[in-house]
C-alpha atoms as a PDB file:
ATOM      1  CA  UNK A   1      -0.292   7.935 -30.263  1.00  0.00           C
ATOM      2  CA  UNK A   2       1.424   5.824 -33.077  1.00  0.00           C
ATOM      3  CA  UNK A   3      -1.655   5.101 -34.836  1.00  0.00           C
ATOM      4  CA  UNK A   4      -2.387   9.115 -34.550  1.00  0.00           C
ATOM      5  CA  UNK A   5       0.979   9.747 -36.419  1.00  0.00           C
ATOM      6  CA  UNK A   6       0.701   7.066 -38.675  1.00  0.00           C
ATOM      7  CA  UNK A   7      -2.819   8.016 -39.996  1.00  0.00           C
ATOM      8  CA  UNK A   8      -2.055  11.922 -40.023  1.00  0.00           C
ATOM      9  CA  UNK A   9      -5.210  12.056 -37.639  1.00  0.00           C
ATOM     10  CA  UNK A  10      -5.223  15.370 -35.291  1.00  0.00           C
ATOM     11  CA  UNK A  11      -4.830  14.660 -31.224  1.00  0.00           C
ATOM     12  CA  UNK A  12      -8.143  14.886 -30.563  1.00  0.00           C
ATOM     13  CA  UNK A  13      -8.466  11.497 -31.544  1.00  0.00           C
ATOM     14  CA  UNK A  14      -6.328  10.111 -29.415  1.00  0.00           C
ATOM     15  CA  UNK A  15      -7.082  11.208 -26.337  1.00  0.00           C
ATOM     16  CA  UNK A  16      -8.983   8.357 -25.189  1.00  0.00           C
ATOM     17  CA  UNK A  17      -6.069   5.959 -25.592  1.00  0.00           C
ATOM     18  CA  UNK A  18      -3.807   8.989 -23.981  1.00  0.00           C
ATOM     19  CA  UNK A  19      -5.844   8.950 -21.108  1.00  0.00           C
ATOM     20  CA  UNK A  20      -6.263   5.575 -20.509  1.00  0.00           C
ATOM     21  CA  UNK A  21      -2.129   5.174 -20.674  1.00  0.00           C
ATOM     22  CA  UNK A  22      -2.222   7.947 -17.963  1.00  0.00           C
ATOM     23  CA  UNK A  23      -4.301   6.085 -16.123  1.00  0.00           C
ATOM     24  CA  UNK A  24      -2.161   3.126 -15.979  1.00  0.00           C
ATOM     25  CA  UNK A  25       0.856   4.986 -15.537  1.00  0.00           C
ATOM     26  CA  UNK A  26      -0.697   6.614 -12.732  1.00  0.00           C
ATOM     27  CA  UNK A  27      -1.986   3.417 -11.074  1.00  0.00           C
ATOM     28  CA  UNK A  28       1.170   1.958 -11.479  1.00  0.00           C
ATOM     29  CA  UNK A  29       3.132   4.894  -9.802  1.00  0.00           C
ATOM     30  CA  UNK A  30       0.816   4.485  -6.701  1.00  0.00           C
ATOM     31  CA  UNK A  31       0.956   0.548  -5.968  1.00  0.00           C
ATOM     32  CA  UNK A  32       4.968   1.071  -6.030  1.00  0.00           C
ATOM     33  CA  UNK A  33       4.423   3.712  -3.556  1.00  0.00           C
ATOM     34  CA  UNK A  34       2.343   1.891  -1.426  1.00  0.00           C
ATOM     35  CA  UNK A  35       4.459  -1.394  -2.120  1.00  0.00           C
ATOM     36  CA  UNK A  36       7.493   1.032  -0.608  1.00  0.00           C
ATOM     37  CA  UNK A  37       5.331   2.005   1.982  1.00  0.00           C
ATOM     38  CA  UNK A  38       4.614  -1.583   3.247  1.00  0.00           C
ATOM     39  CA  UNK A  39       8.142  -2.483   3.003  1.00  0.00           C
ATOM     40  CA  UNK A  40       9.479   0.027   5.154  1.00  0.00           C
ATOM     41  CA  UNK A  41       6.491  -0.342   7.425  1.00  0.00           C
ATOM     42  CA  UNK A  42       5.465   3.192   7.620  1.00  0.00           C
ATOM     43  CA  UNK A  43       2.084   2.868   6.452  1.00  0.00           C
ATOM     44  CA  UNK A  44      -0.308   3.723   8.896  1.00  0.00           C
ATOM     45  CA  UNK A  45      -1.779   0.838  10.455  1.00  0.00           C
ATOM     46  CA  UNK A  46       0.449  -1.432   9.166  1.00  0.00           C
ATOM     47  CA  UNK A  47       0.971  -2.718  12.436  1.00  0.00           C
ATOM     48  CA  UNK A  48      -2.952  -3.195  13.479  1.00  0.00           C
ATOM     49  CA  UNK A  49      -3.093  -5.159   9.925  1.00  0.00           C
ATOM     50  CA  UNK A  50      -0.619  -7.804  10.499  1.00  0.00           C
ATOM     51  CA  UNK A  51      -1.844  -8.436  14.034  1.00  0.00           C
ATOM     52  CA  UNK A  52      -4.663  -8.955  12.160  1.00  0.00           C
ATOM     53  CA  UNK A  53      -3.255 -11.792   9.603  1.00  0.00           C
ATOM     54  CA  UNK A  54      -0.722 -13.290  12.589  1.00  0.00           C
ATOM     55  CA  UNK A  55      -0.717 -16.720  12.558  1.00  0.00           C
ATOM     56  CA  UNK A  56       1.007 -16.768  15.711  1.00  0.00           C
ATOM     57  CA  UNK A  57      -1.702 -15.750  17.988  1.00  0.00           C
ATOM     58  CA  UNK A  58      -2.741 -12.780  16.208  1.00  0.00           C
ATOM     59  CA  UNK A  59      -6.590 -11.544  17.367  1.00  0.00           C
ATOM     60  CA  UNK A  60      -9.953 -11.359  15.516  1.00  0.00           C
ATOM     61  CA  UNK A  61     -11.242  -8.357  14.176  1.00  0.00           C
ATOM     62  CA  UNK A  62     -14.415  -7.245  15.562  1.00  0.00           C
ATOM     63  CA  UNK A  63     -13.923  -9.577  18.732  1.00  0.00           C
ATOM     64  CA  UNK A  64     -10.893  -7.995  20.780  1.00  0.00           C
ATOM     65  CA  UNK A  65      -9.236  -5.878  18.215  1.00  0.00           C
ATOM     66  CA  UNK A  66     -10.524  -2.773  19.203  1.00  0.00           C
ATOM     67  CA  UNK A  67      -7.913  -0.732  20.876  1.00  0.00           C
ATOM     68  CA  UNK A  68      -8.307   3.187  20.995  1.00  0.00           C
ATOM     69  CA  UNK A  69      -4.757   3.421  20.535  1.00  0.00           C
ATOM     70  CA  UNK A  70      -4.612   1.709  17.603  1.00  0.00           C
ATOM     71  CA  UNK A  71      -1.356   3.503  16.008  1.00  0.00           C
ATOM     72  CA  UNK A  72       0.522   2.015  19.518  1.00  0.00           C
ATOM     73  CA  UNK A  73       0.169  -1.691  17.450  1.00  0.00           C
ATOM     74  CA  UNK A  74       2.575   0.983  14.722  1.00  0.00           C
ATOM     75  CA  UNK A  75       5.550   0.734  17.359  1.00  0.00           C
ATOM     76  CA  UNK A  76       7.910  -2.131  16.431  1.00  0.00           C
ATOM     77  CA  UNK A  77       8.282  -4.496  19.637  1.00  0.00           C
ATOM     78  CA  UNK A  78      10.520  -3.493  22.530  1.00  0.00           C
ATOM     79  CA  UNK A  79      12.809  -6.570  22.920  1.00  0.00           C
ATOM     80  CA  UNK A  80      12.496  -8.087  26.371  1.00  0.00           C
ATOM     81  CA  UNK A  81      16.056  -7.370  28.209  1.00  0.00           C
ATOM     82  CA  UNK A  82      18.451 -11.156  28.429  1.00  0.00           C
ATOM     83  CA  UNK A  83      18.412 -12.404  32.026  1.00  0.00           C
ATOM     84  CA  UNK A  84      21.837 -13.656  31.171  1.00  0.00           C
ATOM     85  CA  UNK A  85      23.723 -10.370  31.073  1.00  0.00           C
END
């Protein structure tokens, strides 16, 4: 929009370059979003996904990772109760 001002041009020809800054401002707006989401683990599936990626015995998709209760793998772990108390 500076170069608009600067050369006394009307909007119309800057709405390319408007658009494309909405565009990023837009795309920005949703990766925090989803970046929040992630964090506090309430992203659908979330759960399913880093079964997916665990390193410490995690399964293989399309072998035994079906499971039509999928959004169960949402639920964080129930610690197991301590034998000692």
């Amino acid at each position: 929009m500076v170069f608009q001002e600067e050369l006394g041009l009307p909007r119309v020809f800057a709405l390319e370059s408007d658009y494309g800054e909405a565009l990023l401002r837009a795309e920005r707006s949703y990766v925090a979003d989803l970046a929040a989401e992630i964090r506090k683990g309430t992203l659908e599936g979330i759960g399913m996904w880093r079964r997916f990626y665990d390193a410490d015995g995690g399964f293989t998709p399309g072998e035994d990772s079906y499971d039509p209760e999928w959004r169960l793998l949402d639920d964080p772990p129930t610690p197991e109760p301590d034998p000692d108390r």
